[in-house]
Protein backbone atom coordinates (compact mmCIF):
# COMPACT_ATOMS: atom_id res chain seq x y z
CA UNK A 1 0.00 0.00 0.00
CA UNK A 2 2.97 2.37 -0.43
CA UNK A 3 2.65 5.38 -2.24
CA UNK A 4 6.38 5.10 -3.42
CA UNK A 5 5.28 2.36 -5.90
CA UNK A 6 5.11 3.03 -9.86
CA UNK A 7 1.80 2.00 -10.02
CA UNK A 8 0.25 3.79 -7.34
CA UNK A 9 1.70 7.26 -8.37
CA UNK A 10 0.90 5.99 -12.45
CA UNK A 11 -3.00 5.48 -11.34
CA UNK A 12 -2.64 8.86 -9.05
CA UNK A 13 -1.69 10.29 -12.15
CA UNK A 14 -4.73 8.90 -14.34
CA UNK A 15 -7.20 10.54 -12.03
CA UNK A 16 -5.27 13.69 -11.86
CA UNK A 17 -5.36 13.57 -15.65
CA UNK A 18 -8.97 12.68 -15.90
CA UNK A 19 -10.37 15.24 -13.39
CA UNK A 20 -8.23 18.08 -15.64
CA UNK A 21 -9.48 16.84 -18.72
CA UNK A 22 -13.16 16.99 -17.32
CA UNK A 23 -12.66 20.62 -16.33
CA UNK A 24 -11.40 21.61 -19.44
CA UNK A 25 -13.79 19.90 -21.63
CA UNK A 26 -17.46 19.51 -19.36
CA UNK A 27 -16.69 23.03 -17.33
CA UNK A 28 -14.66 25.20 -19.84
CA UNK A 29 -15.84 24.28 -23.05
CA UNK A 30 -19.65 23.20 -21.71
CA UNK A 31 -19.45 19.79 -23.61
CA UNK A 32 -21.19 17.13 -21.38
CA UNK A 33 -19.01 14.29 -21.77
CA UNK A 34 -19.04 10.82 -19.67
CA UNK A 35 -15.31 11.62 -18.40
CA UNK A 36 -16.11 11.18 -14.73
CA UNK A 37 -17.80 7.99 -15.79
CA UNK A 38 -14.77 6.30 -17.60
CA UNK A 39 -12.56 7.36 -14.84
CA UNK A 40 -14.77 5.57 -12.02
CA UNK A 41 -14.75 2.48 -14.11
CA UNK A 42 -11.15 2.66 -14.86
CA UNK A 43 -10.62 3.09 -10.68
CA UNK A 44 -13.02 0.00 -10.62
CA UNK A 45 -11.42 -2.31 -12.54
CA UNK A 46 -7.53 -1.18 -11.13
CA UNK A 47 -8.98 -1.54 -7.49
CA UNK A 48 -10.44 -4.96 -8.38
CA UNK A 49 -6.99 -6.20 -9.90
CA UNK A 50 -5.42 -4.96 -6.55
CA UNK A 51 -7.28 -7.04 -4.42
CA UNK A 52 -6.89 -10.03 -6.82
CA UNK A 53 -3.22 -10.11 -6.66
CA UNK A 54 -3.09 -9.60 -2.93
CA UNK A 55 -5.84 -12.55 -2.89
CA UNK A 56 -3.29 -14.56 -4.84
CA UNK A 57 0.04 -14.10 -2.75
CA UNK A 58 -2.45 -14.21 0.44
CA UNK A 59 -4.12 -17.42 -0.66
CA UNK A 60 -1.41 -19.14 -2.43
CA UNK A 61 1.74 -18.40 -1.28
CA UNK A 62 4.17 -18.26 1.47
CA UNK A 63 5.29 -15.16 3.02
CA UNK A 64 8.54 -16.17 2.47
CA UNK A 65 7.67 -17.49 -1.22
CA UNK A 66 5.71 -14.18 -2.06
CA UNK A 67 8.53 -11.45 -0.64
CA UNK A 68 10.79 -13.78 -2.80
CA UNK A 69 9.13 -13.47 -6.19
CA UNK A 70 8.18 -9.99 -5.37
CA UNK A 71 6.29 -10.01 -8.73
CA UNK A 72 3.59 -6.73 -7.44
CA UNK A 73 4.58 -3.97 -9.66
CA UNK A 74 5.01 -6.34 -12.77
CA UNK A 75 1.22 -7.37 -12.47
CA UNK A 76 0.19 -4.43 -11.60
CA UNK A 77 1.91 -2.87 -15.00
CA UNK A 78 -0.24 -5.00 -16.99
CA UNK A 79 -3.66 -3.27 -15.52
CA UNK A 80 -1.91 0.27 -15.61
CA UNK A 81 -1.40 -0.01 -19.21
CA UNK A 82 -4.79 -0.83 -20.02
CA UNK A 83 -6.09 2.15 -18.25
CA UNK A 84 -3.55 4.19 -19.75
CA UNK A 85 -4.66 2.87 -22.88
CA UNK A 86 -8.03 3.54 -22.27
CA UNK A 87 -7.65 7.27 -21.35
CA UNK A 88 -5.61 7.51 -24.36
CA UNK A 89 -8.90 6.42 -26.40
CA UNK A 90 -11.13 8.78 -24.30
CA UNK A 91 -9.16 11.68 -25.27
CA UNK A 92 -9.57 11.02 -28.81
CA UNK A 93 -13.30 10.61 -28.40
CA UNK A 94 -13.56 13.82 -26.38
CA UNK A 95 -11.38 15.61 -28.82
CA UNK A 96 -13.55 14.55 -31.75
CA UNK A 97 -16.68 15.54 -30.20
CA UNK A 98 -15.40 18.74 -29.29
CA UNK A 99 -14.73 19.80 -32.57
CA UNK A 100 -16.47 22.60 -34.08
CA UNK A 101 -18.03 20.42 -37.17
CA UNK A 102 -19.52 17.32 -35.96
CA UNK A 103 -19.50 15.86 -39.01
CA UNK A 104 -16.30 13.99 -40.28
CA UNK A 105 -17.12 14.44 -43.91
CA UNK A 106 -17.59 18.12 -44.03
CA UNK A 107 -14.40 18.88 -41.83
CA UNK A 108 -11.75 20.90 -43.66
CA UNK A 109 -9.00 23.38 -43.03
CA UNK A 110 -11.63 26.18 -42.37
CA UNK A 111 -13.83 24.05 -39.76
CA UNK A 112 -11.54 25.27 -36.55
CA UNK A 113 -12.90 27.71 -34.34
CA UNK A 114 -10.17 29.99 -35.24
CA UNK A 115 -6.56 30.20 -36.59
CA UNK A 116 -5.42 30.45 -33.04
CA UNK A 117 -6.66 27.11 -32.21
CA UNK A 118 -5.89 25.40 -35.80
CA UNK A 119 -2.14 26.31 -35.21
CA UNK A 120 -2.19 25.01 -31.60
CA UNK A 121 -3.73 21.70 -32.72
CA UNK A 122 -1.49 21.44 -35.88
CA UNK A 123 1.69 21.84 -33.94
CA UNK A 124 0.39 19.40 -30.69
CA UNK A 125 -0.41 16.80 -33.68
CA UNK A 126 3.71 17.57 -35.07
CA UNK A 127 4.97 17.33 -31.60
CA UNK A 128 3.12 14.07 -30.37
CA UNK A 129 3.95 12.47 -33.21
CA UNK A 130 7.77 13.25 -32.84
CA UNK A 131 7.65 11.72 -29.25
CA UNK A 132 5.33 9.10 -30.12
CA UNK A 133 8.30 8.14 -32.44
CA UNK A 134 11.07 8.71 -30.07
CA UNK A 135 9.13 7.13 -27.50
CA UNK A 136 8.49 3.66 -30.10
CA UNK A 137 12.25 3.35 -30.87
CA UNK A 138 12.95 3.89 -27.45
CA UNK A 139 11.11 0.98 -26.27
CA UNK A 140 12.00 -1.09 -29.70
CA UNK A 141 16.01 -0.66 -28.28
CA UNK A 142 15.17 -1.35 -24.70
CA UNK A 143 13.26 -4.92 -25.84
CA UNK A 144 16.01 -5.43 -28.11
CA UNK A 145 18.59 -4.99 -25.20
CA UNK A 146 16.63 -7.13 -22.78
CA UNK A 147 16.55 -9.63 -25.01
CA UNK A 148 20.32 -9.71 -25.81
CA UNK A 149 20.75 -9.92 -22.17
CA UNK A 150 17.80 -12.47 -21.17
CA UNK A 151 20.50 -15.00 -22.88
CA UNK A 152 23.26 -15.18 -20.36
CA UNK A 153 20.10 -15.56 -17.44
CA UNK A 154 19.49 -18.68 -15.74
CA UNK A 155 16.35 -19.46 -16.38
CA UNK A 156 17.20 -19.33 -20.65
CA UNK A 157 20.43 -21.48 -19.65
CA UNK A 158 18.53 -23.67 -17.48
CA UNK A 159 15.89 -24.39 -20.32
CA UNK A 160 18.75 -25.68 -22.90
CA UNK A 161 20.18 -27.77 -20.19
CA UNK A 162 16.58 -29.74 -19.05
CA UNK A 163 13.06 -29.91 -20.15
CA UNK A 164 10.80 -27.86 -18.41
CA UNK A 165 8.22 -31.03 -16.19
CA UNK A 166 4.45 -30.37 -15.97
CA UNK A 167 3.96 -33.54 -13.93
CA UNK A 168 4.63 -33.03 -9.92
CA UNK A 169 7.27 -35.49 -9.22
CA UNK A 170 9.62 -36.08 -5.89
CA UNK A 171 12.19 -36.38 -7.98
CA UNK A 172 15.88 -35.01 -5.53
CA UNK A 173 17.36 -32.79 -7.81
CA UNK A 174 20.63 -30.75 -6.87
CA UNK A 175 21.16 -27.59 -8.57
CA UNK A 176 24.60 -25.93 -8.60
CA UNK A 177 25.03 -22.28 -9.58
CA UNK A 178 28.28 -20.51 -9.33
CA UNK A 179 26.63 -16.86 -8.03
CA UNK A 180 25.85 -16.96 -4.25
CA UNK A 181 23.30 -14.51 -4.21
CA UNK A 182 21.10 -16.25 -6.28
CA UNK A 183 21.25 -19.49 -3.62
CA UNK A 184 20.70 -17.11 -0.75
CA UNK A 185 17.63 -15.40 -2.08
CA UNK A 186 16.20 -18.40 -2.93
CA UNK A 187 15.96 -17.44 -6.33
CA UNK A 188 17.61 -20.65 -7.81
CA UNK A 189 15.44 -22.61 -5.36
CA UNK A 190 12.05 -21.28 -6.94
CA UNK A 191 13.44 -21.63 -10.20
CA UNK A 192 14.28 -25.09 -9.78
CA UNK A 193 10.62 -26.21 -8.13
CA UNK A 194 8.84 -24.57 -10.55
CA UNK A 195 10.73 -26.09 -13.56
CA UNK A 196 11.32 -29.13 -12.41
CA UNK A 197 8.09 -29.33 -11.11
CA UNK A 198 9.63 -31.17 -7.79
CA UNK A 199 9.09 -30.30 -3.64
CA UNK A 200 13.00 -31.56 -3.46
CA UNK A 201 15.31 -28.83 -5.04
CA UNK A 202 18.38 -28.04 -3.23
CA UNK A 203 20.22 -25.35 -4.95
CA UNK A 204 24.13 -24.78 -3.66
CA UNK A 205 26.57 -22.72 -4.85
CA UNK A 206 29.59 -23.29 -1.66
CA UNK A 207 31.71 -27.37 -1.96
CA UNK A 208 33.99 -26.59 0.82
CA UNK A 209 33.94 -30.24 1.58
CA UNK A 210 36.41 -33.31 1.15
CA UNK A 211 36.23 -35.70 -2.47
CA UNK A 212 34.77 -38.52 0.15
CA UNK A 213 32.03 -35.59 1.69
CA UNK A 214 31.13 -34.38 -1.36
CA UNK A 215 30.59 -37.79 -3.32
CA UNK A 216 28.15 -38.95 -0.17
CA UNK A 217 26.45 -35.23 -0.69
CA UNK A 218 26.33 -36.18 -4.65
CA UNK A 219 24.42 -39.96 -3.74
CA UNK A 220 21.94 -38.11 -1.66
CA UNK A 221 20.30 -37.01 -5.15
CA UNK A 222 18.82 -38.32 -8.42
CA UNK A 223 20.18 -35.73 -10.45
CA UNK A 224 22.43 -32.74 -10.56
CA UNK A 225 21.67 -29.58 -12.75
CA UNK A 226 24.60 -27.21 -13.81
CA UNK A 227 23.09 -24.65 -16.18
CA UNK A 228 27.04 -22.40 -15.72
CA UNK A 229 30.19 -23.60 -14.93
CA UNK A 230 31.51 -23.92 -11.78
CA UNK A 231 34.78 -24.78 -11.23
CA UNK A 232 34.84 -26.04 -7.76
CA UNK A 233 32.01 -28.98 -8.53
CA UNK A 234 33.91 -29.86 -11.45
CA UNK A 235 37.26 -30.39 -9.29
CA UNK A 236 35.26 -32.65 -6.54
CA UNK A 237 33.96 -34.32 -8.99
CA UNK A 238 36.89 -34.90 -11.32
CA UNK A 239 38.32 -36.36 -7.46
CA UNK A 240 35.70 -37.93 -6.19
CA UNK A 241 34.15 -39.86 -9.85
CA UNK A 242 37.24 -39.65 -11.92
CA UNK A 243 35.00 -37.85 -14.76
CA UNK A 244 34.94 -34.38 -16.14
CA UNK A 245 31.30 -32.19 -15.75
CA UNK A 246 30.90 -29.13 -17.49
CA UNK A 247 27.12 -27.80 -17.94
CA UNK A 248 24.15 -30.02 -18.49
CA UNK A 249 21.20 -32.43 -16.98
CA UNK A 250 22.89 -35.28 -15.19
CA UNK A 251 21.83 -38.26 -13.20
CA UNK A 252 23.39 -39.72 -10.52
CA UNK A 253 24.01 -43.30 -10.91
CA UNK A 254 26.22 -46.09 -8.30
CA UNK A 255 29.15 -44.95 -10.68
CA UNK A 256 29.25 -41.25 -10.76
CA UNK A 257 27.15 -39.04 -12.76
CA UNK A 258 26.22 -39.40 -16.16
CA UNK A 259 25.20 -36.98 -18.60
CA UNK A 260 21.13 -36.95 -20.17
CA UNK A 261 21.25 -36.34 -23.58
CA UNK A 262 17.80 -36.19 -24.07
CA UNK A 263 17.47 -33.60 -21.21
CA UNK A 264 14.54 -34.84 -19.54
CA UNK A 265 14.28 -37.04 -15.93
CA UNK A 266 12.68 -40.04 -15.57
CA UNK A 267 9.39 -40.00 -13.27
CA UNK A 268 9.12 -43.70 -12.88
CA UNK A 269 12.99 -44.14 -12.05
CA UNK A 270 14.78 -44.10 -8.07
């Protein structure tokens, strides 16, 4: 319920927005138009989609789980775009109707109220259009970035290493990731529940154990997942199985860990 959040200041803003755009248009101009209306069912809907997500992290999740994902302001984007959307389309509406000739067919350079006002909505069109643009390729770049980036994340390496299971499965799966603050925020934990589709993920990214500790840690699991390198796993193992690991799906067998080339685990298997 903060009011530091985007979307709390964004649908602030929409209000503000719709109660100056009713002024201008219903109290300046004198056109009756159902601004006030639009607004209330915009505030509807957004309030309703509030309650919905707090519903489903109060309902469904932990509180640990839930401060995890931390997912709010993402949902909430989707709902605040909409409205923003939606105002958008009311303004155009309200503009049309406020024209001076209410009929499309007949409107022509001479149809403004005055010069004054033709200029000032010639020029608004020029400039909204240059920002509109600037504001497109903007957003084009920043996808294109994200997406350039998105590759080296976990969750795009993890998908090439394993298949992603729909089928909930007790299967004790061990996943190894080299950056310790994704193991302490439980971020690799989640991941690897929700992909694997398992209540037994361990994810681990410290071996500071012996080759004898570390291969009785390794038999403790049916499979090991390293979607990045890490050099200390591959050293234990290398000691402790006499094989070299680098990334991939593997499954622990009574003779060290072998690779899955199909990248999928067996269900029905230990």
């Amino acid at each position: 319920m903060s009011w530091q959040t985007m979307s709390t200041r964004e649908w602030v803003l929409i209000n503000v927005y719709g109660l100056l755009l009713f002024i201008e248009v219903n109290l300046i101009l004198k056109k009756k138009q159902p601004i006030l209306r639009t607004v209330f069912g915009l505030d509807i809907m957004i309030g309703l989609f509030y309650l919905s997500l707090y519903g489903t992290y109060a309902m469904t999740m932990t509180k640990k789980e839930a401060m995890s994902l931390n997912g709010f302001e993402r949902y909430m984007s989707t709902v605040i775009i909409i409205a923003i959307l939606s105002m958008g389309a009311l303004t155009a509406v309200v503009i049309d109707r406020c024209y001076v000739e209410q009929n499309i067919e007949k409107r022509d350079f001479k149809s403004y109220k005055s010069i004054f006002t033709k200029n000032i909505y010639q020029m608004s069109s020029l400039v909204l259009l240059v920002f509109s643009i600037i504001a497109m390729l903007s957003e084009t770049n920043g996808l294109a970035y994200n997406t350039r980036m998105a590759r080296k994340e976990l969750p795009v390496k993890l998908a090439k290493m394993a298949k992603e299971e729909t089928q909930l499965n007790h299967k004790k799966i061990l996943l190894v990731d080299a950056e310790t603050g994704n193991v302490n925020d439980d971020y690799d934990y989640y991941l690897g529940r929700y992909w694997f589709f398992s209540d037994h993920v361990t994810a681990r990214a410290a071996f500071d154990m012996s080759a004898d500790d570390f291969k009785n840690y390794v038999y403790r699991y049916d499979y090991v997942v390293l979607p990045v390198k890490h050099q200390t796993f591959s050293a234990l193992t290398k000691q402790a199985f006499q094989e070299k690991v680098a990334t991939g799906l593997y499954q622990v067998t009574a003779g060290g860990l072998e690779k899955v080339k199909n990248r999928e685990i067996e269900l029905n298997s230990r």
